[in-house]
C-alpha atoms as a PDB file:
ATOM      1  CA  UNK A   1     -13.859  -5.451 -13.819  1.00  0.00           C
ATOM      2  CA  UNK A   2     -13.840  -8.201 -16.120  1.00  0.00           C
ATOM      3  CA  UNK A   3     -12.068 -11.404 -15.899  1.00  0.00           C
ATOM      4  CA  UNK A   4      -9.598 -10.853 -18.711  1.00  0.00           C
ATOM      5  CA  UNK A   5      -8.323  -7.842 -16.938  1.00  0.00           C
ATOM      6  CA  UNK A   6      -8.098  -9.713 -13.585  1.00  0.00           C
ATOM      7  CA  UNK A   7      -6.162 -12.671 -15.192  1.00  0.00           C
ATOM      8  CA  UNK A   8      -4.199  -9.885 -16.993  1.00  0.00           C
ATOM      9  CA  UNK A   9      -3.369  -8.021 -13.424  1.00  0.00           C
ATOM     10  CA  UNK A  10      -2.813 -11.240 -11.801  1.00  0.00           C
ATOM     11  CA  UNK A  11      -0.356 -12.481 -14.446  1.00  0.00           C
ATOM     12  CA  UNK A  12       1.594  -9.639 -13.719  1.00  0.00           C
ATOM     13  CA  UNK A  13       1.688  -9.360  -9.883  1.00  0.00           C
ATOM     14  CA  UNK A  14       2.095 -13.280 -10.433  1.00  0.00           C
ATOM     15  CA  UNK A  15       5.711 -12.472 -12.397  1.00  0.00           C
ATOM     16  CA  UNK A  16       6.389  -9.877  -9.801  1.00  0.00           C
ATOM     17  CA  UNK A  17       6.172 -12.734  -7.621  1.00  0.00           C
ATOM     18  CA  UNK A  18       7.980 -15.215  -9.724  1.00  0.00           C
ATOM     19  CA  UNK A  19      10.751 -12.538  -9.983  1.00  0.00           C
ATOM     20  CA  UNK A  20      10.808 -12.415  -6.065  1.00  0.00           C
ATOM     21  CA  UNK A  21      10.645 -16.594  -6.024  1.00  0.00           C
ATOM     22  CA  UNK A  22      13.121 -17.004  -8.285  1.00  0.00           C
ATOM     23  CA  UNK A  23      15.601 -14.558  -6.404  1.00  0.00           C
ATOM     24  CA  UNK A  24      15.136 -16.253  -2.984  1.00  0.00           C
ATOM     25  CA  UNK A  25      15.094 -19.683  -4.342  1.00  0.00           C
ATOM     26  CA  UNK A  26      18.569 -18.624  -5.883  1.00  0.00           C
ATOM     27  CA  UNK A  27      20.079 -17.058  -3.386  1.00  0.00           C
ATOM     28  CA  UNK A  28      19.183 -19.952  -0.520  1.00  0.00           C
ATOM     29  CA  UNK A  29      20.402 -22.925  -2.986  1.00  0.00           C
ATOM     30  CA  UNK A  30      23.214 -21.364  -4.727  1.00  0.00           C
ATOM     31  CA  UNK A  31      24.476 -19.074  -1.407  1.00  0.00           C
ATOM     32  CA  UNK A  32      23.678 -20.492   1.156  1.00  0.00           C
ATOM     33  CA  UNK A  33      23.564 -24.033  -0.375  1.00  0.00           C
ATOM     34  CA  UNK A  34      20.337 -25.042   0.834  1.00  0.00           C
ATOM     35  CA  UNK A  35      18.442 -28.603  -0.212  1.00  0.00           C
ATOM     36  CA  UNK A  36      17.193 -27.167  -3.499  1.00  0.00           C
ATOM     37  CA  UNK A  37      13.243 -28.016  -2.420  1.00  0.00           C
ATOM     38  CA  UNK A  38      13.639 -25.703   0.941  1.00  0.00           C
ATOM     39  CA  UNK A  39      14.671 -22.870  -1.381  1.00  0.00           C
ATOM     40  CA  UNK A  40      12.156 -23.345  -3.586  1.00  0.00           C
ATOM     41  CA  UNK A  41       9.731 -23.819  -1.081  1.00  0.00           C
ATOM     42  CA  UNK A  42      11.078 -20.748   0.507  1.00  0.00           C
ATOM     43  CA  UNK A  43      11.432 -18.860  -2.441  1.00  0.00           C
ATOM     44  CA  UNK A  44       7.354 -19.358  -3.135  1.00  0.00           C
ATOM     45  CA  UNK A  45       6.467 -18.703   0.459  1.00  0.00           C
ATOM     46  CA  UNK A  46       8.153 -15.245   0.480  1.00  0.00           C
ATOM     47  CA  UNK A  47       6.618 -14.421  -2.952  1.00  0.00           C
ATOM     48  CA  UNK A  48       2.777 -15.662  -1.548  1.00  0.00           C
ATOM     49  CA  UNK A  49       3.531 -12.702   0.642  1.00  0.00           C
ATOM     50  CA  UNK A  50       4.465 -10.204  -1.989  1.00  0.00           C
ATOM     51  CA  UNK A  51       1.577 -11.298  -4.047  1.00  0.00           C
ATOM     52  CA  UNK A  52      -1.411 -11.480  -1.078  1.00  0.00           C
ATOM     53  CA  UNK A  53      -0.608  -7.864  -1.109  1.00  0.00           C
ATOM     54  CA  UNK A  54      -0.648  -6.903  -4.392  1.00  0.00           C
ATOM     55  CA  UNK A  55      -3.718  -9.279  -5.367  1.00  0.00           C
ATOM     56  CA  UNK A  56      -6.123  -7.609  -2.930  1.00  0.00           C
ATOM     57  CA  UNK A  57      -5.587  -4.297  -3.706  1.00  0.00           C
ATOM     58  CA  UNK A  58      -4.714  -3.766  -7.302  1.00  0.00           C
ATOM     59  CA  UNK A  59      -6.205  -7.173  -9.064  1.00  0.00           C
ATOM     60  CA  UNK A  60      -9.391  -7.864  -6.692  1.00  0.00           C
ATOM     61  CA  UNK A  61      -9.650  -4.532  -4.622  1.00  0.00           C
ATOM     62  CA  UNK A  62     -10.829  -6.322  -2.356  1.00  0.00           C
ATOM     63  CA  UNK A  63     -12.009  -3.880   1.029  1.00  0.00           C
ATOM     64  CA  UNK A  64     -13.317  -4.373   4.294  1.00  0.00           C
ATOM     65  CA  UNK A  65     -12.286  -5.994   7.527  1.00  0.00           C
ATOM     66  CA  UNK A  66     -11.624  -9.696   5.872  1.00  0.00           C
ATOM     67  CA  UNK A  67      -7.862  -8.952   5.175  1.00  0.00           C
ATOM     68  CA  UNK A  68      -7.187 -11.797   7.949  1.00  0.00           C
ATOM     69  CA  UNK A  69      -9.929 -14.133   5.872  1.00  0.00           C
ATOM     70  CA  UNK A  70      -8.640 -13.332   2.572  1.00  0.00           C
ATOM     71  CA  UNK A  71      -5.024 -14.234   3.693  1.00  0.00           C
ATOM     72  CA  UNK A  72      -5.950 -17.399   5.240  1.00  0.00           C
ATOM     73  CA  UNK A  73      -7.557 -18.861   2.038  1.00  0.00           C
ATOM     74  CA  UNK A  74      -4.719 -17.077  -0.182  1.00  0.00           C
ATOM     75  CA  UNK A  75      -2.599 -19.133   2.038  1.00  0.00           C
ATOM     76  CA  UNK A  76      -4.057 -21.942   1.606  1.00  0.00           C
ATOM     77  CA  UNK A  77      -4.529 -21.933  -1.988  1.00  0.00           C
ATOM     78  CA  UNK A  78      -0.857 -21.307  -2.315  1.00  0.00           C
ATOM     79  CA  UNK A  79      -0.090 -24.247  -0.191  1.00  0.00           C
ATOM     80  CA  UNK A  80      -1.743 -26.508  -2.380  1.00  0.00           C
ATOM     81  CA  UNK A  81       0.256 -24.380  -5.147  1.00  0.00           C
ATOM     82  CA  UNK A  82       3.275 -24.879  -3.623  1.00  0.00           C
ATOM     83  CA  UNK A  83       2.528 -28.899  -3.018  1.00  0.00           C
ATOM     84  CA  UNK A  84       1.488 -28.444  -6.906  1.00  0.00           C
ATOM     85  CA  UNK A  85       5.302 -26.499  -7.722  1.00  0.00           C
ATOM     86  CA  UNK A  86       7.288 -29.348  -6.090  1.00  0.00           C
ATOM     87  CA  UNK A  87       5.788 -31.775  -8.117  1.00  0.00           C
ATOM     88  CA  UNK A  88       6.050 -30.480 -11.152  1.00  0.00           C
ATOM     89  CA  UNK A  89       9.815 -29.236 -10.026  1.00  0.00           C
ATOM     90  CA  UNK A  90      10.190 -33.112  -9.134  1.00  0.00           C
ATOM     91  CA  UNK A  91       8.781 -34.201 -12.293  1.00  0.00           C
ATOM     92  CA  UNK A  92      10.374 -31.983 -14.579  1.00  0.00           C
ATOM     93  CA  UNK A  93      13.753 -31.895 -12.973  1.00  0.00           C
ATOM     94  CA  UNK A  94      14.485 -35.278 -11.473  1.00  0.00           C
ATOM     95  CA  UNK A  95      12.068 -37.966 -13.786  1.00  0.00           C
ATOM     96  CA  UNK A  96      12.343 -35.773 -17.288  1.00  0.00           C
ATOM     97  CA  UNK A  97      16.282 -34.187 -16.592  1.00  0.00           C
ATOM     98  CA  UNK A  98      15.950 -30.381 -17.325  1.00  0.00           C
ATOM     99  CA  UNK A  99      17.623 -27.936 -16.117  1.00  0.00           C
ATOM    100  CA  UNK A 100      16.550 -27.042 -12.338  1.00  0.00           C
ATOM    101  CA  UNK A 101      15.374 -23.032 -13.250  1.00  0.00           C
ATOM    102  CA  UNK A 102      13.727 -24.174 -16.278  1.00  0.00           C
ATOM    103  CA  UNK A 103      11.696 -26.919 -14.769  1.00  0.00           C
ATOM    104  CA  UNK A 104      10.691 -24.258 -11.854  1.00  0.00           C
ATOM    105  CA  UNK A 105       9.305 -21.628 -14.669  1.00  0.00           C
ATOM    106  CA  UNK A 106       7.468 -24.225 -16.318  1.00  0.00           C
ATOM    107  CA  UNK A 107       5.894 -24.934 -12.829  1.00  0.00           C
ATOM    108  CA  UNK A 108       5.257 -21.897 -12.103  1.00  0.00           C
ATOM    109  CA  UNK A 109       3.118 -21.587 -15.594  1.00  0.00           C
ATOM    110  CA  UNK A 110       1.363 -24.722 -14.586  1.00  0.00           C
ATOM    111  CA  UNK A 111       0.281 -23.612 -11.278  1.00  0.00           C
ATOM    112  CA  UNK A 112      -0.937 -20.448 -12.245  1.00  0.00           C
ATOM    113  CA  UNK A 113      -4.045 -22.051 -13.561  1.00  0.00           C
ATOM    114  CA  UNK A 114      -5.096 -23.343 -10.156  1.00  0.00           C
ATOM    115  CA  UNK A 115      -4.001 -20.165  -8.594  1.00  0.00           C
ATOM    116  CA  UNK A 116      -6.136 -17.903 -10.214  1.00  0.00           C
ATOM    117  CA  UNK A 117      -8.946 -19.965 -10.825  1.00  0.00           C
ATOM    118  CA  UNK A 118      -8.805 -20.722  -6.942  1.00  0.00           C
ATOM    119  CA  UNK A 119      -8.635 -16.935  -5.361  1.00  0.00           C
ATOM    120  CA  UNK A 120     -11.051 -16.163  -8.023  1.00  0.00           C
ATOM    121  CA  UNK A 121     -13.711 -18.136  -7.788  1.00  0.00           C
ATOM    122  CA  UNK A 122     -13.686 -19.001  -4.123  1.00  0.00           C
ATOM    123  CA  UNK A 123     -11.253 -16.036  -2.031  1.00  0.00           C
ATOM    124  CA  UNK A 124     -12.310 -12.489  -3.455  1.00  0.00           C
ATOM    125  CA  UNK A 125     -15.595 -13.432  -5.593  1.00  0.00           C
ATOM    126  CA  UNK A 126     -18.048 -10.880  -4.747  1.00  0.00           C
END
C-alpha cells in the first residue's frame, strides 16, 4: 500500500477519532463541568483507543503477536500528541482568544502531522 492511501485511511480513522474526542471532551466540560484540559485530555485518551484499533487493522494491517508492542508505542506517540494538543489548545485559546472548539480542531490538524509521521515511520513500518 502506498503512503497516500495510508495518510488517506489514517485521516479518516483520525476524524473518527476526532468525532469520538470531541464528544467526550464535550460532554465532561459542558456536563459534567470538568477543568476544560481534563476533558480534553480525556476526550483524546478515549479516542487513542478508538483509533489504535482501527489503525492496525484497516490503515497498517498490521498482524502478528506485537499488538501489546504496537500499542505501547501508539501510546506513546499519542502522549507526546496529546502534550502537543494542549499546547496548541493553550496557545490558541488562552494567548490568541478563539473560541475553545475551534482552537481544539485546529490542534487536532496540527498534530496529525506528528501522528502519522510517528506510527509510520517508527510503530508499523515493515
Amino acid at each position: 500500500m502506498d503512503t497516500v492511501q495510508k495518510v488517506l485511511k489514517f485521516a479518516l480513522v483520525g476524524l473518527s477519532g476526532m468525532c469520538v474526542d470531541f464528544f467526550i471532551t464535550w460532554l465532561c466540560k459542558e456536563k459534567f463541568r470538568f477543568n476544560k484540559y481534563i476533558a480534553n485530555s480525556l476526550g483524546f485518551s478515549i479516542a487513542v483507543i478508538n483509533n489504535f484499533f482501527w489503525n492496525l487493522r484497516w490503515t497498517f494491517h498490521a498482524t502478528g503477536s506485537n499488538t501489546s508492542s504496537y500499542f505501547l508505542k501508539f501510546a506513546m506517540f499519542s502522549v507526546i500528541g496529546l502534550g502537543l494538543n494542549n499546547l496548541f489548545v493553550f496557545l490558541f485559546n488562552d494567548k490568541l482568544g478563539i473560541n475553545f472548539y475551534i482552537a481544539k480542531a485546529m490542534a487536532i490538524v496540527c498534530v496529525f502531522i506528528w501522528n502519522f509521521s510517528a506510527n509510520n515511520f517508527f510503530n508499523f513500518h515493515g
